[in-house]
N, C-alpha and C. Protein backbone atom coordinates (compact mmCIF):
# COMPACT_ATOMS: atom_id res chain seq x y z
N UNK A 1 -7.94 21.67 11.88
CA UNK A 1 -6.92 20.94 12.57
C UNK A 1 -5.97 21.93 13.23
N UNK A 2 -5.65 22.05 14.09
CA UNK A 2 -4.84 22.57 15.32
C UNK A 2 -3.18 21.97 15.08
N UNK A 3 -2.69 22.13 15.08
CA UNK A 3 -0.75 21.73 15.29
C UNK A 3 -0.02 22.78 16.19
N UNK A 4 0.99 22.17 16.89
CA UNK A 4 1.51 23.20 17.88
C UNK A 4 2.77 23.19 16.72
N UNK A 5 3.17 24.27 16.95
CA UNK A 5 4.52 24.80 16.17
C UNK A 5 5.22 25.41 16.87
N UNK A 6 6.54 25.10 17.04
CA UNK A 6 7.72 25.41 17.80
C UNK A 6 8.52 26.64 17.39
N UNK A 7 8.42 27.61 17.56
CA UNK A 7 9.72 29.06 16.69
C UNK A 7 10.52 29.06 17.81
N UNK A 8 11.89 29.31 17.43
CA UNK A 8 12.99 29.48 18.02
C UNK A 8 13.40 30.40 17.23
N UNK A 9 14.22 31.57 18.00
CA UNK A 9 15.39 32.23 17.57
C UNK A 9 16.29 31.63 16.34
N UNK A 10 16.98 31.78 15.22
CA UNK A 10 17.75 31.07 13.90
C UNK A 10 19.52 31.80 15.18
N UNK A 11 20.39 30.61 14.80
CA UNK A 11 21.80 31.13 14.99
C UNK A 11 22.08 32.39 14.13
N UNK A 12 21.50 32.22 12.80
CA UNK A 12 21.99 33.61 11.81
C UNK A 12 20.94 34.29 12.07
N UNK A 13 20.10 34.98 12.32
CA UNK A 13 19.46 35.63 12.13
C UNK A 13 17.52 34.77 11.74
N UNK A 14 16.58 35.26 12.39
CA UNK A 14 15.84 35.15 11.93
C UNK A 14 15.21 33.83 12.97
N UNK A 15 14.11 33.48 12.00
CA UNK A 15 13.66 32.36 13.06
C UNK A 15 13.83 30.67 12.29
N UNK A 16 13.22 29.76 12.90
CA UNK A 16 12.73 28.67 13.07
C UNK A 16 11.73 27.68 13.15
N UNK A 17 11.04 27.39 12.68
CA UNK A 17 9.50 26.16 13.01
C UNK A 17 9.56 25.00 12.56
N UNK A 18 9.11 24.50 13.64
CA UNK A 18 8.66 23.31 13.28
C UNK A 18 7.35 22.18 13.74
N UNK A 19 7.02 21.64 13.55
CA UNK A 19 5.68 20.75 13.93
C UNK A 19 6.22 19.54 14.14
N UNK A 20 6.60 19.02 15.88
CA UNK A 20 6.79 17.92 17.35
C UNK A 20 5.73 17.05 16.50
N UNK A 21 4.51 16.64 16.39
CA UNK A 21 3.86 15.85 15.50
C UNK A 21 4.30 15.35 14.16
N UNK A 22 4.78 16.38 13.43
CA UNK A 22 5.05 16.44 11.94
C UNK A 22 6.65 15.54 11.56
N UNK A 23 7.08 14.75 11.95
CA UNK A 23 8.50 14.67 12.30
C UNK A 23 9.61 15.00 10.43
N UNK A 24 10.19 16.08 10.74
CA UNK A 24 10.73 16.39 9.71
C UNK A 24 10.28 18.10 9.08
N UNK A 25 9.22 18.45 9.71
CA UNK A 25 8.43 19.13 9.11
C UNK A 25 8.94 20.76 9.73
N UNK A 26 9.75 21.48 8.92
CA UNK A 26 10.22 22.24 9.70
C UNK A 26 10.76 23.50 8.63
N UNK A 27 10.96 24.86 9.06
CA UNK A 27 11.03 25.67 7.85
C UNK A 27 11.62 26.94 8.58
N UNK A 28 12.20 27.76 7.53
CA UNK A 28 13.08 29.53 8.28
C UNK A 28 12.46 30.29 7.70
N UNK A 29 12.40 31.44 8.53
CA UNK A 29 12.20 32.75 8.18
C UNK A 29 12.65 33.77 8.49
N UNK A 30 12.64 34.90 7.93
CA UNK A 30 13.73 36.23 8.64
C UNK A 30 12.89 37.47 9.55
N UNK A 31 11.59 36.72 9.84
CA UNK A 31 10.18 37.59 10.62
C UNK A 31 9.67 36.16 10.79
N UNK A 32 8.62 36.77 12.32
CA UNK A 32 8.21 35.58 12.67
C UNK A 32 6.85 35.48 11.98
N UNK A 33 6.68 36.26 11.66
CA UNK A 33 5.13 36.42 9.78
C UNK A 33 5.82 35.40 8.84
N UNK A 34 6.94 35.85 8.17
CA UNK A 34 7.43 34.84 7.18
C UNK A 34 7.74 33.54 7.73
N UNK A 35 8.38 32.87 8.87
CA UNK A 35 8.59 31.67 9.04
C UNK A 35 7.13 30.70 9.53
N UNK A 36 5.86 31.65 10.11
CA UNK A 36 4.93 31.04 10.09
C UNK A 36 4.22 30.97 8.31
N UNK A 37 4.51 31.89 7.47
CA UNK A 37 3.56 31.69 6.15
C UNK A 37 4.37 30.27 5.94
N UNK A 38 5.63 30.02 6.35
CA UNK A 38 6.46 28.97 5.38
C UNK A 38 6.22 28.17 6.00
N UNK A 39 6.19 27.73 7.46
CA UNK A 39 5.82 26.38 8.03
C UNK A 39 4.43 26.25 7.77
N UNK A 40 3.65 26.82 7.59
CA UNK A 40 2.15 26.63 6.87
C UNK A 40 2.26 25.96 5.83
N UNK A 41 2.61 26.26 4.41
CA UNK A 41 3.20 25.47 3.40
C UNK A 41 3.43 24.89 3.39
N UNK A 42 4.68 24.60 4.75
CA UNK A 42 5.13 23.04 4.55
C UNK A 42 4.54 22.19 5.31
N UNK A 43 3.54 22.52 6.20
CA UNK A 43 2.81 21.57 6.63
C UNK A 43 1.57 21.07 5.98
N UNK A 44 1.08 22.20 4.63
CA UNK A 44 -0.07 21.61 3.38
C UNK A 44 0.84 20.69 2.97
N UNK A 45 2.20 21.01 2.39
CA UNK A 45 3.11 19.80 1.63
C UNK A 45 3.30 18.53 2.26
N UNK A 46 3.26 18.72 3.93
CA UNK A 46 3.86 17.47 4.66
C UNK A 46 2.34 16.66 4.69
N UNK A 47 1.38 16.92 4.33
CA UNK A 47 -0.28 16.66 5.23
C UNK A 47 -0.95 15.91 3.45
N UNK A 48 -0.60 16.67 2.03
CA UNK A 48 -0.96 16.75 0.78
C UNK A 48 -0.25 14.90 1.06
N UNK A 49 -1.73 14.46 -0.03
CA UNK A 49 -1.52 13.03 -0.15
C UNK A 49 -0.61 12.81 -1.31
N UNK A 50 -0.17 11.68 -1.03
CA UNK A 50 0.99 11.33 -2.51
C UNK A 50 0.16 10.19 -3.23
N UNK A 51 0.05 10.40 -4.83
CA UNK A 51 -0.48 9.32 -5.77
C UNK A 51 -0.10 7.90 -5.06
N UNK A 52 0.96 7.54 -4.55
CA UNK A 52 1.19 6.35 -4.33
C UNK A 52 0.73 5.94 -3.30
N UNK A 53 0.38 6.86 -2.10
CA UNK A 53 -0.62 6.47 -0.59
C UNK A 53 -1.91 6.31 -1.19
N UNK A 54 -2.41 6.42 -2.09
CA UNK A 54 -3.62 6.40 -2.49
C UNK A 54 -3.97 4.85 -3.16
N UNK A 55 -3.30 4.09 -3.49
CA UNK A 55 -3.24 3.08 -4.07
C UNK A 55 -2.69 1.61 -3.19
N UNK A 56 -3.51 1.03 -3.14
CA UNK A 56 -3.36 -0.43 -2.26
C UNK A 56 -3.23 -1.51 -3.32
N UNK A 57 -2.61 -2.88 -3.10
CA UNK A 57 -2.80 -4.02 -3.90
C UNK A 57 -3.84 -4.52 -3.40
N UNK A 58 -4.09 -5.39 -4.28
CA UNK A 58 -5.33 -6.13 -4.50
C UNK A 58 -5.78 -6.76 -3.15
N UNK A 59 -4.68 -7.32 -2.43
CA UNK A 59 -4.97 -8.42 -1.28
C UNK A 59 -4.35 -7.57 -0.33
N UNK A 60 -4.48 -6.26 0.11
CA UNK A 60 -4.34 -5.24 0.78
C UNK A 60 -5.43 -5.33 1.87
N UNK A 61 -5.30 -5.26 3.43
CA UNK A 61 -5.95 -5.09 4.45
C UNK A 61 -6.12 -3.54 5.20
N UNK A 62 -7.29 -3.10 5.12
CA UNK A 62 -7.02 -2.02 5.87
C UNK A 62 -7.51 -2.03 7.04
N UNK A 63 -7.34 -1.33 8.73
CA UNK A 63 -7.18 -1.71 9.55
C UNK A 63 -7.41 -0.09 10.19
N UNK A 64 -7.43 0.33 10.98
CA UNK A 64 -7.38 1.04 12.18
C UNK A 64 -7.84 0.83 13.22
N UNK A 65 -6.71 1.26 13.96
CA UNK A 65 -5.94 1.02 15.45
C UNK A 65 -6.16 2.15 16.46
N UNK A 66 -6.41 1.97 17.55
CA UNK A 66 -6.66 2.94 18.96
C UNK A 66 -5.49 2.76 19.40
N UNK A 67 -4.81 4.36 19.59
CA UNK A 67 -3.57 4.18 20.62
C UNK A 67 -3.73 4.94 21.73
């Protein structure tokens, strides 16, 4: 899977990322090596399923949609 990731310059020092797809998904670093190892991470954390997405009720429909 491919994601574009955004680095910017940090006001204090250092950088910025984040993932335009990912909404929320965003992380610092003080090298642009370290703020990519960390937005990596947090995009396994943002992408890693949660016990509770995994679980539907009984009379649950599932569905997918073309946008």
């Amino acid at each position: 899977m491919n994601l574009k990731v955004i680095l910017e310059p940090s006001d204090e020092n250092g950088y910025t990322a984040y993932v335009p797809s990912l909404p929320g998904c965003i992380s610092e670093g003080d090298t642009k090596e370290e703020v990519l190892a960390n937005i990596r991470e947090a995009i396994e954390l943002y992408l890693e399923p949660v016990e509770d997405d995994l679980t539907a009720s009984a009379n649950a429909e599932q569905l997918e949609l073309a946008i």
